[in-house]
Protein backbone atom coordinates (compact mmCIF):
# COMPACT_ATOMS: atom_id res chain seq x y z
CA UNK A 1 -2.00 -19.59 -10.56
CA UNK A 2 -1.75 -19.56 -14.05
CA UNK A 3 -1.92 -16.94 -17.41
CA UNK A 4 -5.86 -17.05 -17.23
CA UNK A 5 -5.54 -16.31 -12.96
CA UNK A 6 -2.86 -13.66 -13.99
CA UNK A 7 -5.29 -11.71 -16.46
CA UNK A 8 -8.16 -12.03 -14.40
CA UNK A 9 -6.49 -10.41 -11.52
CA UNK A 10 -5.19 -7.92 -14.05
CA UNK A 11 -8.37 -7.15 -15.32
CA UNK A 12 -9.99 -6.91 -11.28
CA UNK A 13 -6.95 -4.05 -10.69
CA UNK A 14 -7.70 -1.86 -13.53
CA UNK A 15 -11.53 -1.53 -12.49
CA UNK A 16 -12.56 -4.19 -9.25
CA UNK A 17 -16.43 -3.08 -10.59
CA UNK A 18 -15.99 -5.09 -13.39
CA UNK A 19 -19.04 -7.29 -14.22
CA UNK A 20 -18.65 -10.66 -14.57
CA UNK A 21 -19.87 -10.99 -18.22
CA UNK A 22 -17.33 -8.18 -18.64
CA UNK A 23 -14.34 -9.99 -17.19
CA UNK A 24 -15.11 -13.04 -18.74
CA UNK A 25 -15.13 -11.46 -22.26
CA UNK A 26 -12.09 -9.44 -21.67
CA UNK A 27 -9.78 -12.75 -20.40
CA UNK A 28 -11.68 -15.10 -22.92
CA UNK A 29 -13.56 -17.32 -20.88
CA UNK A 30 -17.17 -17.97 -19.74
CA UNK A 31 -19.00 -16.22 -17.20
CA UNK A 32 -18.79 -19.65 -14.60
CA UNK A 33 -15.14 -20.32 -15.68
CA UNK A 34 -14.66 -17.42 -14.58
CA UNK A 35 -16.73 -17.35 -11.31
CA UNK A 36 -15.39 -20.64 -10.44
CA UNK A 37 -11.41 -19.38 -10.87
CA UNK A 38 -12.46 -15.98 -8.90
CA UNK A 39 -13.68 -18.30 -6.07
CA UNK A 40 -10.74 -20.68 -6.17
CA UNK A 41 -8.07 -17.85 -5.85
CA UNK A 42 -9.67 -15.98 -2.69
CA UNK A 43 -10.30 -19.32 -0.96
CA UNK A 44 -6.39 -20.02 -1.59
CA UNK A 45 -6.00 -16.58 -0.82
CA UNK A 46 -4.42 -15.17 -3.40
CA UNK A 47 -7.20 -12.25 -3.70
CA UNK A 48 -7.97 -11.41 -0.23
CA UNK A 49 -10.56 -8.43 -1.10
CA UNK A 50 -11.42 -5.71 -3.17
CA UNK A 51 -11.19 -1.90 -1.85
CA UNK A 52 -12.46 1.37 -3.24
CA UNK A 53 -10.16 4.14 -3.27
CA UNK A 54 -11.64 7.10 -1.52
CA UNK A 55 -11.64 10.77 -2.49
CA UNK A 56 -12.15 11.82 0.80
CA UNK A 57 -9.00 8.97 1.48
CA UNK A 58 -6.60 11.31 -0.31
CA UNK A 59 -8.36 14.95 0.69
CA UNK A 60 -7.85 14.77 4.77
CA UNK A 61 -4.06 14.47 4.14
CA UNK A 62 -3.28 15.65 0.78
CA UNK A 63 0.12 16.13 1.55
CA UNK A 64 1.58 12.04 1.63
CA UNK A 65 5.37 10.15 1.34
CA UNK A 66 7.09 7.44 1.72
CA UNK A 67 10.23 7.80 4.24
CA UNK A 68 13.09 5.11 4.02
CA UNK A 69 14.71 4.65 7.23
CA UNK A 70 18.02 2.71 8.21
CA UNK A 71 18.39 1.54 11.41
CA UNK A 72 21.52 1.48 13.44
CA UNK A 73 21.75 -2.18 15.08
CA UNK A 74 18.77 -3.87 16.45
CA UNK A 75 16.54 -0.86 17.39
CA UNK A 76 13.93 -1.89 14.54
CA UNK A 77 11.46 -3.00 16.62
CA UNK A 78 11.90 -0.14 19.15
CA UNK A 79 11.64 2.44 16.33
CA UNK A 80 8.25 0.94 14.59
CA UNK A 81 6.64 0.81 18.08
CA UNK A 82 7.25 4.63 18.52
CA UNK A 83 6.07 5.11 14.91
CA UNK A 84 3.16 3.60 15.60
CA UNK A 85 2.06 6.40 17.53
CA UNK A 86 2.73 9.48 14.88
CA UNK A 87 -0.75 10.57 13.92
CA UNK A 88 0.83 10.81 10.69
CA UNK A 89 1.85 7.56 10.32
CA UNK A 90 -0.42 5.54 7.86
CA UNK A 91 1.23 2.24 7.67
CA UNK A 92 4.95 1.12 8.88
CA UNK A 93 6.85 -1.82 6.53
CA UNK A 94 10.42 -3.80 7.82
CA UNK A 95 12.09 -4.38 4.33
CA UNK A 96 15.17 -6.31 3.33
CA UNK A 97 18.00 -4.37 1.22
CA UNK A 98 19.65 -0.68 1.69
CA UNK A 99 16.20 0.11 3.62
CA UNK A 100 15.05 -1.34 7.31
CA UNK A 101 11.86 0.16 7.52
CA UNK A 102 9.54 2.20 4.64
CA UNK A 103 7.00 4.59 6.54
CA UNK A 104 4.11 5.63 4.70
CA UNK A 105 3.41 9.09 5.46
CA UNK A 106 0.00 11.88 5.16
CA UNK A 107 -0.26 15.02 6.69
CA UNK A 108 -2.46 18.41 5.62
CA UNK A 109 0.26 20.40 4.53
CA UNK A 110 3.95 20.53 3.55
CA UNK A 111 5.30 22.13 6.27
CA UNK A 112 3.36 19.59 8.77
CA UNK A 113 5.11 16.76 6.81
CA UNK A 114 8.69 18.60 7.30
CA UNK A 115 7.93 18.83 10.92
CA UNK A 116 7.04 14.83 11.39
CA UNK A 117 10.25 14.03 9.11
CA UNK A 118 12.71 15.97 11.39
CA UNK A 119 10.91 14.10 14.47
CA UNK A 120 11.19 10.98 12.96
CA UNK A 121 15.24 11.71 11.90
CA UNK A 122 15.46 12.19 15.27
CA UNK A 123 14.74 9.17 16.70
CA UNK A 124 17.31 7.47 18.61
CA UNK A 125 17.95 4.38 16.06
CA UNK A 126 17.41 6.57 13.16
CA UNK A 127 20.87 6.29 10.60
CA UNK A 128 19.71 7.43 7.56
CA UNK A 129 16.66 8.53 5.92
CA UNK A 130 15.29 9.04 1.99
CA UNK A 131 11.93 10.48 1.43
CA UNK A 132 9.75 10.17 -1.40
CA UNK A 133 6.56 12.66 -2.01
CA UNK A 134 3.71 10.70 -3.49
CA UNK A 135 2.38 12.90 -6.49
CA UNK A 136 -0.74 10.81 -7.47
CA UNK A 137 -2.21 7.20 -6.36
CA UNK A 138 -3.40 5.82 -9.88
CA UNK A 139 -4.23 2.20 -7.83
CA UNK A 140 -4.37 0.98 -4.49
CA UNK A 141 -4.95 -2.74 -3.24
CA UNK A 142 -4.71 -1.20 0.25
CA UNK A 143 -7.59 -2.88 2.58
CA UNK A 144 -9.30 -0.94 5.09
């Protein structure tokens, strides 16, 4: 991948919609040129698809965060297995660094998301925890 790839992509995350003729003038290159690299980096699969973000997305859980967890020993595994079945739970990461796991968390209200946090502090694994609220999602590459 090189500068042209990089602005392309660039281009794709600030509006996906983008006509081609559009993209092309805004990186500088012709419409094909730019077809051609477009096709090249999702067959390598750099770009693996394009998403719409939702209003509805952020509306049936308006209320979202992103919980830090450590993990005491080896219990990772054991801990993202019982996450997986929080209703709450949107997507579970294992990280490197101070952090084991990052949950991503949505629920209808602030006091729903308190409850779910003291669950999940609970869990027998759990060390230490750091949540973040999310205030706004300005751009998402999040497949559905």
């Amino acid at each position: 991948m090189d500068n042209q790839d990089a602005e392309i992509i660039a281009g794709l995350r600030r509006d996906a919609r983008m006509s081609l003729s559009d993209l092309a003038s805004l990186v500088g290159l012709s419409r094909v040129t730019v077809r051609t690299r477009l096709n090249r980096l999702q067959a390598d699969g750099v770009i693996v698809g394009f998403t719409a973000v939702l209003a509805e997305d952020v509306r049936e859980t308006p209320v979202r965060g992103l919980m830090m967890l450590g993990i005491e020993g080896r219990g990772a595994d054991r801990v993202v297995r019982v996450l997986s079945g929080f209703s709450e739970v949107r997507a579970v990461h294992t990280t490197n660094g101070k952090w084991d796991v990052i949950v991503e968390l949505g629920t209808e209200t602030l006091e729903a998301l308190d409850v779910v946090l003291s669950r999940i502090r609970r869990l027998e694994g759990v060390a230490t925890s750091e949540t973040n609220l999310l205030l706004a999602t300005r751009m998402t590459t999040r497949r559905g």
